[in-house]
C-alpha atoms as a PDB file:
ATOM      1  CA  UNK A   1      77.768 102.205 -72.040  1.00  0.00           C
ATOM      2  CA  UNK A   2      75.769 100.772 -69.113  1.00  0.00           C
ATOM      3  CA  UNK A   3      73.340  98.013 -69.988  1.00  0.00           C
ATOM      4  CA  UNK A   4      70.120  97.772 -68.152  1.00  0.00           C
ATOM      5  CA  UNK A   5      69.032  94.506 -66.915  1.00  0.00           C
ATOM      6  CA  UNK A   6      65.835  92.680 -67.876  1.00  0.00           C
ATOM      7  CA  UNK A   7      62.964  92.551 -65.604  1.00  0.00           C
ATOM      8  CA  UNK A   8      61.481  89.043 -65.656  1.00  0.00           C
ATOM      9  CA  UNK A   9      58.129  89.232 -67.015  1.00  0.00           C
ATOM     10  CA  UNK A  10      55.848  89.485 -64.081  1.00  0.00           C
ATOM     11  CA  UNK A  11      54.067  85.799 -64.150  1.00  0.00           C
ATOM     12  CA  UNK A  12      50.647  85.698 -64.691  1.00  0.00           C
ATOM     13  CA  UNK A  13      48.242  84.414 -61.377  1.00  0.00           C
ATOM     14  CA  UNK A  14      46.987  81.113 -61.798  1.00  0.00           C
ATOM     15  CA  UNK A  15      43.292  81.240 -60.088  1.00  0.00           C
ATOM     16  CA  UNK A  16      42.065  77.354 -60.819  1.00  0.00           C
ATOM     17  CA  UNK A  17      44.849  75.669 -58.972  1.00  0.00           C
ATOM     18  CA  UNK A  18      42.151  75.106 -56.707  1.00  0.00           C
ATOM     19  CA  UNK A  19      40.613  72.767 -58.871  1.00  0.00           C
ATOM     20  CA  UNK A  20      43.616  69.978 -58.377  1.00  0.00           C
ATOM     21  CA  UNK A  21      42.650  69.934 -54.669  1.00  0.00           C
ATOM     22  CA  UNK A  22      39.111  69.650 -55.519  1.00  0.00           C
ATOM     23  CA  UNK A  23      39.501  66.960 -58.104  1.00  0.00           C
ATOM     24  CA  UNK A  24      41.775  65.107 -55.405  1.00  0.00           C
ATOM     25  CA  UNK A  25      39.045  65.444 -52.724  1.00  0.00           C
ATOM     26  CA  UNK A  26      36.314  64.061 -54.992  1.00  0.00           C
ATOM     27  CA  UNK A  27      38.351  61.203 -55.721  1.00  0.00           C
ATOM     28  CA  UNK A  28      39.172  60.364 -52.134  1.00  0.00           C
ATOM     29  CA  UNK A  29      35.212  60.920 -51.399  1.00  0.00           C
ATOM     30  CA  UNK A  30      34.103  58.236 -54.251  1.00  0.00           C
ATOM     31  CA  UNK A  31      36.521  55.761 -53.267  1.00  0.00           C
ATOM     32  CA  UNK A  32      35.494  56.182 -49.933  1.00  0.00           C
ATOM     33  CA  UNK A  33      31.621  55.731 -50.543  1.00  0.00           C
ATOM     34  CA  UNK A  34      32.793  52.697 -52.823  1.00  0.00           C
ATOM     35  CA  UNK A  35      33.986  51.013 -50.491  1.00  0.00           C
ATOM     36  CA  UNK A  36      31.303  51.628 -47.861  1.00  0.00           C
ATOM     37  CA  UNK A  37      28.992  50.565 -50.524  1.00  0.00           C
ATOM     38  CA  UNK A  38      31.069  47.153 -51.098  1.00  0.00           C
ATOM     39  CA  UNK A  39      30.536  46.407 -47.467  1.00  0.00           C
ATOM     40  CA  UNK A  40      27.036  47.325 -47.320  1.00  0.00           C
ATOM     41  CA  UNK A  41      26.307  45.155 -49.987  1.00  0.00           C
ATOM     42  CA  UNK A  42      27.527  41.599 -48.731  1.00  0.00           C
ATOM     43  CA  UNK A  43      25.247  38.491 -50.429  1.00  0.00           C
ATOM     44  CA  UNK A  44      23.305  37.580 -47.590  1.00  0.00           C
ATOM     45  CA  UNK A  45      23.222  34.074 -48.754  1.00  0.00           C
ATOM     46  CA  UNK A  46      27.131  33.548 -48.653  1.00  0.00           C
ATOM     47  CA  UNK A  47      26.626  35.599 -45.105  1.00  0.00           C
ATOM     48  CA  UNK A  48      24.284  33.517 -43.306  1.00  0.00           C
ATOM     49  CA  UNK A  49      26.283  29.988 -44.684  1.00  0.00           C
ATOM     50  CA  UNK A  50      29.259  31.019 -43.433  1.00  0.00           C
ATOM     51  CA  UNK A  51      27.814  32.289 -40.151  1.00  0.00           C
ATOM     52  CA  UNK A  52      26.171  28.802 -40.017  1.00  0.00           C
ATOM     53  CA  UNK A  53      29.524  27.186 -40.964  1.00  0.00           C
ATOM     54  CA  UNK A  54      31.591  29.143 -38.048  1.00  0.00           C
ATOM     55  CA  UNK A  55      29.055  28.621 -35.501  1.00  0.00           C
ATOM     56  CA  UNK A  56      28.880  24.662 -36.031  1.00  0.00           C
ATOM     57  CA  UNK A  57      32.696  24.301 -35.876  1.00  0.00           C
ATOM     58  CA  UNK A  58      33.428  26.846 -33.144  1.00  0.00           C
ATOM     59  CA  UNK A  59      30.604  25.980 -30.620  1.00  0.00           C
ATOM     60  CA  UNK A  60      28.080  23.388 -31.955  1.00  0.00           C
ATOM     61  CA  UNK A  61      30.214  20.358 -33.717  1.00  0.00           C
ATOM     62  CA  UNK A  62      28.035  17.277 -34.042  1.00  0.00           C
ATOM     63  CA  UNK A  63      31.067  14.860 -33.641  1.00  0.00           C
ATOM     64  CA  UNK A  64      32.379  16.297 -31.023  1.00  0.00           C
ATOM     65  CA  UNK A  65      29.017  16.309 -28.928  1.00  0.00           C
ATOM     66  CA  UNK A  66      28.217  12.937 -29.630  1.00  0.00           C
ATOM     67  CA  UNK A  67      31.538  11.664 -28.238  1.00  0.00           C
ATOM     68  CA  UNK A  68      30.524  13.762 -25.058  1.00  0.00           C
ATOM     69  CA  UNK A  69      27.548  12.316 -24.642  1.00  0.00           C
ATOM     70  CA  UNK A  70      27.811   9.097 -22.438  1.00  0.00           C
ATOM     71  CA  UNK A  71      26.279   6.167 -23.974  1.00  0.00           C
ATOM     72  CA  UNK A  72      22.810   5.515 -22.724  1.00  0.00           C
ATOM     73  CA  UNK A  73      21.440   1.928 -21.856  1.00  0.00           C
ATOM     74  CA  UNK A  74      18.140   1.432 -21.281  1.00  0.00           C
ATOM     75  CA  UNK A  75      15.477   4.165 -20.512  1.00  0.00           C
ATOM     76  CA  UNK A  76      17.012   7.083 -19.285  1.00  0.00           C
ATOM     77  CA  UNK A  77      15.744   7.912 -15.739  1.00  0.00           C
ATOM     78  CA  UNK A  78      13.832  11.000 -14.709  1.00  0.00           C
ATOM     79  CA  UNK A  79      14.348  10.939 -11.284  1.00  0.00           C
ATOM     80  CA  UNK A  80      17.045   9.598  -9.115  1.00  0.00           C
ATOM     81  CA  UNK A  81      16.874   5.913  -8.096  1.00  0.00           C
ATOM     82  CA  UNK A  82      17.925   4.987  -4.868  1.00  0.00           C
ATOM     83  CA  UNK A  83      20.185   2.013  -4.368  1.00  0.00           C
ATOM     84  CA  UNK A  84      18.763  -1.012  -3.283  1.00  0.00           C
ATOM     85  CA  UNK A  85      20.848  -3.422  -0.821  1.00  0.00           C
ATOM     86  CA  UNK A  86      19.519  -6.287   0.428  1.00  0.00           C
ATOM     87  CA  UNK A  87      19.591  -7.729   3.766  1.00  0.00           C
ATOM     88  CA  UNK A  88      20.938  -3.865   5.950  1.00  0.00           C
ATOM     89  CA  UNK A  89      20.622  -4.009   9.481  1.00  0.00           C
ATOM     90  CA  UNK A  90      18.200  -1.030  10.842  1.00  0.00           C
ATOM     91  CA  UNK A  91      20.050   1.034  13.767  1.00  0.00           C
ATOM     92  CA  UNK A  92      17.971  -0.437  15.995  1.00  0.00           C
ATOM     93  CA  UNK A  93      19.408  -4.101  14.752  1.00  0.00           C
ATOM     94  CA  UNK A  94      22.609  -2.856  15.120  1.00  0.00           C
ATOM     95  CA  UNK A  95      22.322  -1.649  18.484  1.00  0.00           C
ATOM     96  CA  UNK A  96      20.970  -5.255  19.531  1.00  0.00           C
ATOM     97  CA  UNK A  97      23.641  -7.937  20.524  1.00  0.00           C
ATOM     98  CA  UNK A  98      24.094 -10.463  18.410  1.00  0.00           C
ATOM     99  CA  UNK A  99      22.135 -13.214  20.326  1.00  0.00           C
ATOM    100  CA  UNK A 100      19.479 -11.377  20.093  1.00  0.00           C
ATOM    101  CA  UNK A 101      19.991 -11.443  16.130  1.00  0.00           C
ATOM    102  CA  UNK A 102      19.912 -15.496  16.810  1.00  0.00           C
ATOM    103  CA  UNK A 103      16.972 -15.384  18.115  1.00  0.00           C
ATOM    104  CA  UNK A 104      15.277 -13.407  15.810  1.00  0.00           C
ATOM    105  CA  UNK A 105      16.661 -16.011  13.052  1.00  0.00           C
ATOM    106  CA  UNK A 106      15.748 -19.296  15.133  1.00  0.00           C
ATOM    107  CA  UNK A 107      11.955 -18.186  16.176  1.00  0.00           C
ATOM    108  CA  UNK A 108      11.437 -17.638  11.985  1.00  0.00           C
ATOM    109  CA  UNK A 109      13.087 -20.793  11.231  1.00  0.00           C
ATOM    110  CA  UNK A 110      10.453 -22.415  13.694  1.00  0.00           C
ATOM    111  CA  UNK A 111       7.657 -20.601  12.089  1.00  0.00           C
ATOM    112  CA  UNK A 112       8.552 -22.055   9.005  1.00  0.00           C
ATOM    113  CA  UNK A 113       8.464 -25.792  10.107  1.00  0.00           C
ATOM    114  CA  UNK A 114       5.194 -24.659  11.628  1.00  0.00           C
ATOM    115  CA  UNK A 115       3.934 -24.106   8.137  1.00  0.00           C
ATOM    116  CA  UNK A 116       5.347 -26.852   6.955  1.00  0.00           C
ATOM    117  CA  UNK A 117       4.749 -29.501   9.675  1.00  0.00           C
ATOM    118  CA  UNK A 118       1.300 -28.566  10.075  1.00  0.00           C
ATOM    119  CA  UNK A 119       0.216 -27.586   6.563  1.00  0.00           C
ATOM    120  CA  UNK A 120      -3.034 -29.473   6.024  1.00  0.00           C
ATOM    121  CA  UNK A 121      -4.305 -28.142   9.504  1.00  0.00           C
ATOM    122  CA  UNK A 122      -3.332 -24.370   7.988  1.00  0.00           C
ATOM    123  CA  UNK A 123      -4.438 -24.653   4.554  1.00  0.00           C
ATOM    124  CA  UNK A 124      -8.208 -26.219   6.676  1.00  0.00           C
ATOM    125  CA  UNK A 125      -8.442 -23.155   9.207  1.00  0.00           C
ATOM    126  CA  UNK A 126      -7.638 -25.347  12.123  1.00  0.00           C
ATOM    127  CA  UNK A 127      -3.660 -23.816  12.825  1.00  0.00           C
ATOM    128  CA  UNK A 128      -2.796 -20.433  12.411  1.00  0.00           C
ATOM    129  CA  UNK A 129       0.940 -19.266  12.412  1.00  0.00           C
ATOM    130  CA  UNK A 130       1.935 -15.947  13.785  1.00  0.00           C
ATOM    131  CA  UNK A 131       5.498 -14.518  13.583  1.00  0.00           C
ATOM    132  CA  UNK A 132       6.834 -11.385  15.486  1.00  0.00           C
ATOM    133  CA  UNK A 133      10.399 -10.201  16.153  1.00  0.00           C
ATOM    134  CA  UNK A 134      10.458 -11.976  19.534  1.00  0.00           C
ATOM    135  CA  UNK A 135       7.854 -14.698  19.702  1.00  0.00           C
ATOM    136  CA  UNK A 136       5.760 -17.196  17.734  1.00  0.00           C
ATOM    137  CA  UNK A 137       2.033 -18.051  17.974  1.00  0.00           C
ATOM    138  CA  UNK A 138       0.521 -21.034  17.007  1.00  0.00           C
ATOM    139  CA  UNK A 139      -2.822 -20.947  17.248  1.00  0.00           C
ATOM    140  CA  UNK A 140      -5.540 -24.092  17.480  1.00  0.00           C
ATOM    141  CA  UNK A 141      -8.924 -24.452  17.581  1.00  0.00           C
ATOM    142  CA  UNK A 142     -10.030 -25.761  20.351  1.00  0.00           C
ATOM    143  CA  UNK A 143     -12.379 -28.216  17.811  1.00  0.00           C
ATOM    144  CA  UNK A 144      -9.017 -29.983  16.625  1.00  0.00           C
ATOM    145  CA  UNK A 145      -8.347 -30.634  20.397  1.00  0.00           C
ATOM    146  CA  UNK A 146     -11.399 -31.355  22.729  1.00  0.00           C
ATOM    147  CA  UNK A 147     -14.855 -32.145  22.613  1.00  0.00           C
ATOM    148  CA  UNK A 148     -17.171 -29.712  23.744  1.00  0.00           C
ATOM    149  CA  UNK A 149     -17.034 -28.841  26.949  1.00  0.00           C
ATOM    150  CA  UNK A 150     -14.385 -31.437  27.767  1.00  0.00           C
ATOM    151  CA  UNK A 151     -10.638 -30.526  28.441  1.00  0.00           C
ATOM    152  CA  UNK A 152      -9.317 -34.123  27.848  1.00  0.00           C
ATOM    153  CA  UNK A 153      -7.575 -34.227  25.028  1.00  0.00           C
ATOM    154  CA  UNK A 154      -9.160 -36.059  21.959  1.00  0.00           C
ATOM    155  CA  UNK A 155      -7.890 -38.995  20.408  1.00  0.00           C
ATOM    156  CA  UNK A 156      -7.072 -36.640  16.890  1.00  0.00           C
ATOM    157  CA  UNK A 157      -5.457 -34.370  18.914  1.00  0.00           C
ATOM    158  CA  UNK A 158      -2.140 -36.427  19.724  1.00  0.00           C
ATOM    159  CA  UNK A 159      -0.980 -36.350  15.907  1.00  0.00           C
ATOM    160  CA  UNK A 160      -1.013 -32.592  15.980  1.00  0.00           C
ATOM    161  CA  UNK A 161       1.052 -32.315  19.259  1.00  0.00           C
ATOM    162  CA  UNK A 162       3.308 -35.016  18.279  1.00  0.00           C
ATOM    163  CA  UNK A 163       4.462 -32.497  14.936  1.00  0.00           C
ATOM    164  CA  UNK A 164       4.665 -29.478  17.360  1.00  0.00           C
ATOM    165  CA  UNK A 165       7.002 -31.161  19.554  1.00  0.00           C
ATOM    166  CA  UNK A 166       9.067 -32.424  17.447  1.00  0.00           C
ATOM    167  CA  UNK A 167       9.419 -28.906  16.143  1.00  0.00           C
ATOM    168  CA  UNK A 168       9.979 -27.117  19.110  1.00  0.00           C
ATOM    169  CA  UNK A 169      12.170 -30.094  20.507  1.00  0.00           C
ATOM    170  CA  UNK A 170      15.655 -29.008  20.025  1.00  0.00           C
ATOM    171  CA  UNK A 171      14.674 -25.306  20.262  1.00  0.00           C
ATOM    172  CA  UNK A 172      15.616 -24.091  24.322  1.00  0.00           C
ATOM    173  CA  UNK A 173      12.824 -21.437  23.838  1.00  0.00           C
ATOM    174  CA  UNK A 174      10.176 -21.041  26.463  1.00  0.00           C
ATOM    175  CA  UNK A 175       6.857 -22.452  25.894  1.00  0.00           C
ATOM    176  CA  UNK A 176       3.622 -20.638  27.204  1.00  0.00           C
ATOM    177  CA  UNK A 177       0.414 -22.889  26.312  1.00  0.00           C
ATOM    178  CA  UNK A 178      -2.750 -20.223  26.825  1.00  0.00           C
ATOM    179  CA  UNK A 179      -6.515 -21.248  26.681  1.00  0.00           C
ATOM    180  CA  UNK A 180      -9.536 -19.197  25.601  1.00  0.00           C
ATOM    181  CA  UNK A 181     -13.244 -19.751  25.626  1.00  0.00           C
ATOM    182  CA  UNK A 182     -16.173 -18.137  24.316  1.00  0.00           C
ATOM    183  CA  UNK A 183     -18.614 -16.020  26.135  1.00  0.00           C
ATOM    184  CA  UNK A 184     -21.220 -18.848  26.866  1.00  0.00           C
ATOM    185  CA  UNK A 185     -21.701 -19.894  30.402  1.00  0.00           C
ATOM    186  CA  UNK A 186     -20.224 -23.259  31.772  1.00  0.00           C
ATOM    187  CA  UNK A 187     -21.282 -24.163  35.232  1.00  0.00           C
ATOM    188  CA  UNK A 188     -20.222 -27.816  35.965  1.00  0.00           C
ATOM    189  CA  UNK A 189     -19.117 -29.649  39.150  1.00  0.00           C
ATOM    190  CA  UNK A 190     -15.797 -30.388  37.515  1.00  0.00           C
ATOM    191  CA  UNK A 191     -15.298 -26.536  35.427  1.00  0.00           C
ATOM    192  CA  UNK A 192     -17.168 -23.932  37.644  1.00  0.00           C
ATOM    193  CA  UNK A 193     -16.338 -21.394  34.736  1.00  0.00           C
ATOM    194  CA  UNK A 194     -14.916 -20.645  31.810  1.00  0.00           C
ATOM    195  CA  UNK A 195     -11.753 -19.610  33.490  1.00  0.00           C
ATOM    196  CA  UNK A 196     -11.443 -23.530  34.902  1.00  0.00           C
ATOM    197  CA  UNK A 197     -12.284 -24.649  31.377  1.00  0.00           C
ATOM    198  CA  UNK A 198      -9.773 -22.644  29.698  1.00  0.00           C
ATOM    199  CA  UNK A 199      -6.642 -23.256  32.127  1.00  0.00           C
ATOM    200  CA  UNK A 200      -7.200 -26.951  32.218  1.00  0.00           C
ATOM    201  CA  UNK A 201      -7.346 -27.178  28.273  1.00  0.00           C
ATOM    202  CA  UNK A 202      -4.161 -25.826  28.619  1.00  0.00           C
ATOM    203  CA  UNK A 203      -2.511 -27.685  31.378  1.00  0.00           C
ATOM    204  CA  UNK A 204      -3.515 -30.562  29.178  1.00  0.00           C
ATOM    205  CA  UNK A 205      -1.720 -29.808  26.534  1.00  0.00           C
ATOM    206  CA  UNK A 206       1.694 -28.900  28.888  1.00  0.00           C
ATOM    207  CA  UNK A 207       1.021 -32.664  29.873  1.00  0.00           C
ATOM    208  CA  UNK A 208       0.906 -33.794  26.428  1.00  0.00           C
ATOM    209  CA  UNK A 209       3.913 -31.784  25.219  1.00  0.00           C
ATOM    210  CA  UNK A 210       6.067 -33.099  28.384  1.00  0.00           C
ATOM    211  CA  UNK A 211       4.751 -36.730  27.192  1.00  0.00           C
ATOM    212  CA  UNK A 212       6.704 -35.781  23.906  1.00  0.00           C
ATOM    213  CA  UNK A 213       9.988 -35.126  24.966  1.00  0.00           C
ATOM    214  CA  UNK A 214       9.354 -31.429  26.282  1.00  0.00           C
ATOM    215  CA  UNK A 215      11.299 -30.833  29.397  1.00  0.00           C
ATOM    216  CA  UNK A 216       8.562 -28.822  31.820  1.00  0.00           C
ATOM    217  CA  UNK A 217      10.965 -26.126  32.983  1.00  0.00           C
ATOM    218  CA  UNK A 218      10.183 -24.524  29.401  1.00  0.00           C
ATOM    219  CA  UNK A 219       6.379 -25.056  29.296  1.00  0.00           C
ATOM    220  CA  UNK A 220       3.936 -22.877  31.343  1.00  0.00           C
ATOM    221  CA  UNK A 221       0.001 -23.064  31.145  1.00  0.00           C
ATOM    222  CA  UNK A 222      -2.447 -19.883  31.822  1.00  0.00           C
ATOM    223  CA  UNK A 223      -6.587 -19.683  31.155  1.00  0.00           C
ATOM    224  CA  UNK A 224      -7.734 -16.205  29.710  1.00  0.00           C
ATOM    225  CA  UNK A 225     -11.744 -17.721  30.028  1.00  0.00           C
ATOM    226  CA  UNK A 226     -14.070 -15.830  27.492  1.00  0.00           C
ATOM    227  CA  UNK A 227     -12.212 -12.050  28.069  1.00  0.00           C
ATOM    228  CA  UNK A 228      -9.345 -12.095  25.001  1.00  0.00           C
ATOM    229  CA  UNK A 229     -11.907 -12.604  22.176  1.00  0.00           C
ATOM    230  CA  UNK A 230     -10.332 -12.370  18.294  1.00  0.00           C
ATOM    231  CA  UNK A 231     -13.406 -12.443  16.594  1.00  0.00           C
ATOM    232  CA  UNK A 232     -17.707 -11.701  17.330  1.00  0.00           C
ATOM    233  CA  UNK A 233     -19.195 -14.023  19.975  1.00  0.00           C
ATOM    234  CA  UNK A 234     -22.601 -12.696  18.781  1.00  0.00           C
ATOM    235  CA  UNK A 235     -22.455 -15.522  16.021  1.00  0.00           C
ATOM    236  CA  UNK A 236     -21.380 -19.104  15.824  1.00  0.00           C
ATOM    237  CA  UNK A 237     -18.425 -18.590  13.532  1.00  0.00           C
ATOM    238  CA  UNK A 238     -16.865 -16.042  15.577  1.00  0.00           C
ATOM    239  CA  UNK A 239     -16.864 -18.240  19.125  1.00  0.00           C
ATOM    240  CA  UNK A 240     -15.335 -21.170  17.233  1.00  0.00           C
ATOM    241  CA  UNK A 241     -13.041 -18.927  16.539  1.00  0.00           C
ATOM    242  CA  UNK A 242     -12.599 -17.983  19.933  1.00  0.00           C
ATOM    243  CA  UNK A 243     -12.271 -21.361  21.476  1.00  0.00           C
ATOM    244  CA  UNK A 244      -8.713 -21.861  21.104  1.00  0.00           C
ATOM    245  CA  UNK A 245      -5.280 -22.877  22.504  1.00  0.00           C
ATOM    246  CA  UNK A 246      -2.592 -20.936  21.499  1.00  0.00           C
ATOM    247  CA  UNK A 247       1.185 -21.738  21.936  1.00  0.00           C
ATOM    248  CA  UNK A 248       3.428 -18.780  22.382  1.00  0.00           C
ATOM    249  CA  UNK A 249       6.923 -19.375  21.436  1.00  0.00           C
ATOM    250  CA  UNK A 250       9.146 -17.361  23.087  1.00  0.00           C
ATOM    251  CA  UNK A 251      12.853 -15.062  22.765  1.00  0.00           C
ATOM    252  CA  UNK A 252      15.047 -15.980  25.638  1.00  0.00           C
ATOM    253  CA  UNK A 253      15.736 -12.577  26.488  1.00  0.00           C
ATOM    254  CA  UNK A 254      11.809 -11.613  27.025  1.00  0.00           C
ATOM    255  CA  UNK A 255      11.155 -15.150  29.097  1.00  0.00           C
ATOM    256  CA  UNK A 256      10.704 -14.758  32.198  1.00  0.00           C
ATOM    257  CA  UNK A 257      12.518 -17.975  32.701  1.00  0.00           C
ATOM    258  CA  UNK A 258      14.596 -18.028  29.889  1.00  0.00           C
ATOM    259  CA  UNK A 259      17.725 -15.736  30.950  1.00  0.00           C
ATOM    260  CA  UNK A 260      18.747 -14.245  34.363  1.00  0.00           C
ATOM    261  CA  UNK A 261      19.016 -10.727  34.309  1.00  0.00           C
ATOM    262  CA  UNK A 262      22.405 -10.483  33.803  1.00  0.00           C
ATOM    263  CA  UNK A 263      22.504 -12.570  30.413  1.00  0.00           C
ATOM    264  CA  UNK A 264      19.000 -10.331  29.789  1.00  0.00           C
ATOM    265  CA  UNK A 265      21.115  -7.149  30.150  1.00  0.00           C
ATOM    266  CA  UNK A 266      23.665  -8.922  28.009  1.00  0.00           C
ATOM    267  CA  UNK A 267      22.220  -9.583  25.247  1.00  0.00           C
ATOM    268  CA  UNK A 268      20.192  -5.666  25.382  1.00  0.00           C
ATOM    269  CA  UNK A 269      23.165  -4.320  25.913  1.00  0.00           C
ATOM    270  CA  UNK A 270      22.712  -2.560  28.973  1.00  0.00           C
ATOM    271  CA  UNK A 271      23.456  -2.724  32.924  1.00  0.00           C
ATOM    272  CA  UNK A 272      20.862  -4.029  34.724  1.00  0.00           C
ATOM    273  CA  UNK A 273      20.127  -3.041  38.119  1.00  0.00           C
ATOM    274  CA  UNK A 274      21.700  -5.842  39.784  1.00  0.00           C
ATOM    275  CA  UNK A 275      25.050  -5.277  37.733  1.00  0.00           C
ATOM    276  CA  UNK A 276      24.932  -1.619  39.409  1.00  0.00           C
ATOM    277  CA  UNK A 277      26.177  -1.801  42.847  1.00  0.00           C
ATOM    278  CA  UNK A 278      25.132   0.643  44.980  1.00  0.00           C
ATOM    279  CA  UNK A 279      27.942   3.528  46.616  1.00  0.00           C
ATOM    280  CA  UNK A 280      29.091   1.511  49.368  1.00  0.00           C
ATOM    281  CA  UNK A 281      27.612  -1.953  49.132  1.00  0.00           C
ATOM    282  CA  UNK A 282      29.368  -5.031  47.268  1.00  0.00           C
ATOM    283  CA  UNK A 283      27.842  -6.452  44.051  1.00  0.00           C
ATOM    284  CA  UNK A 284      25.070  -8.852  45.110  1.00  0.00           C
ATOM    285  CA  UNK A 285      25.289 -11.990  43.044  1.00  0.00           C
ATOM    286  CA  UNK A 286      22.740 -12.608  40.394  1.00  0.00           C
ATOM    287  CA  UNK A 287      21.395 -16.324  40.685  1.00  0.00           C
ATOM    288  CA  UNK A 288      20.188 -18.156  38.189  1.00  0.00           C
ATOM    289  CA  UNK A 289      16.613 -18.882  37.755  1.00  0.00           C
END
């Protein structure tokens, strides 16, 4: 007898299986806003320290910056200060020949000895020193010198001339001795005018500088009269002022009998005319003065 088989009981449908999916979801969702929350919620305190703390090591260490920094001495300058070295030749120094540098050197170390030779005459008013690049005055009331209207030298006149010699003695710089007047009118038999006054004041004092060991090739003596005043002639003070004799000191290489033009050129480094033959002539020889 044939046996009929079982059917298996038809399963029942399970309509919350949904709900594990759910549940799963909702987990994933709250540990999902948990942790958003977590980071959302960082103490601001700890935060800001340990922002503080980073930035200081990474880009703001205190020991490292203060071995960067140099050591300062002294105030620290705002602006930049330029270097100071003494004694620099200009370009236009440098362009000059060294015997010109000589003579630059020489005519101040005779206006020194000026000052000092002559000091109590200076410090009175009676001297006055003048030093340029190429020359040096000494100036002298013509009071110190000569009486008025006279161009004989006094008797306190000799001391004076005496110290200038001696200064100028073993110098081989020309000597020009010039002689001024004031603006008042001298007609005499012996000085017509102020011109004859003031150019035998100063041949007088040539004389008396040749007396002292002076060799006359270097001395020279012009009058300029009343017409080179330095101060007012409108008052007394300023023609004693003007009645003066004034010894100009001179560079070789301006004298006009100091150098020939060849040693002139020489020492300006440059050709002069002379040196410059012309296309088809010889070289004319350059005598000496």
């Amino acid at each position: 007898m044939a046996r009929r088989k079982r059917r298996n009981p038809i399963e029942a449908e399970q309509h919350e299986r949904w709900m594990v999916s759910y549940a799963d979801f909702i987990t994933l969702l709250f540990a999902f806003f948990v942790v958003m929350y977590s980071i959302s919620s960082v103490n601001k305190g700890k935060y800001e320290t340990f922002s503080e703390s980073l930035d200081k090591a990474l880009f703001h260490n205190e020991k490292i910056q203060k071995e960067a920094e140099p050591i300062q001495v002294g105030q620290i300058p705002t602006t930049v200060q330029p270097i100071e070295l003494p004694n620099l030749l200009t370009v236009e120094e440098r362009e000059l020949g060294e015997e010109i540098m000589q003579e630059k050197r020489r005519l101040s170390e005779v206006s020194e000895e000026f000052q000092r030779a002559l000091k109590p005459f200076v410090e009175s008013e009676l001297v006055g020193i003048k030093k340029h690049d190429f020359w040096v005055e000494l100036e002298m009331n013509s009071e110190l010198l000569f009486a008025s209207g006279k161009a004989e030298l006094s008797s306190k006149a000799s001391p004076v001339l005496q110290k200038v010699a001696e200064v100028v003695r073993d110098v081989p710089n020309v000597i020009n001795v010039e002689g001024y007047t004031d603006n008042i009118p001298i007609a005499t038999g012996l000085y017509p005018s102020n011109w004859d006054l003031s150019s035998a004041r100063a041949t007088s004092v040539v004389k008396a500088l040749v007396k002292n060991g002076i060799p006359p090739e270097r001395l020279s003596a012009v009058g300029y009269g009343e017409f080179h005043p330095i101060a007012d002639n409108a008052t007394e003070e300023g023609r004693f002022k003007n009645r003066r004799v004034v010894l100009v000191l001179m560079s070789q290489a301006f004298a006009r009998y100091g150098m020939s033009d060849a040693e002139r050129a020489k020492v300006l480094n440059f050709k002069s005319e002379a040196e410059s033959p012309q296309p088809g002539t010889p070289p004319a020889a350059q005598p000496n003065p």
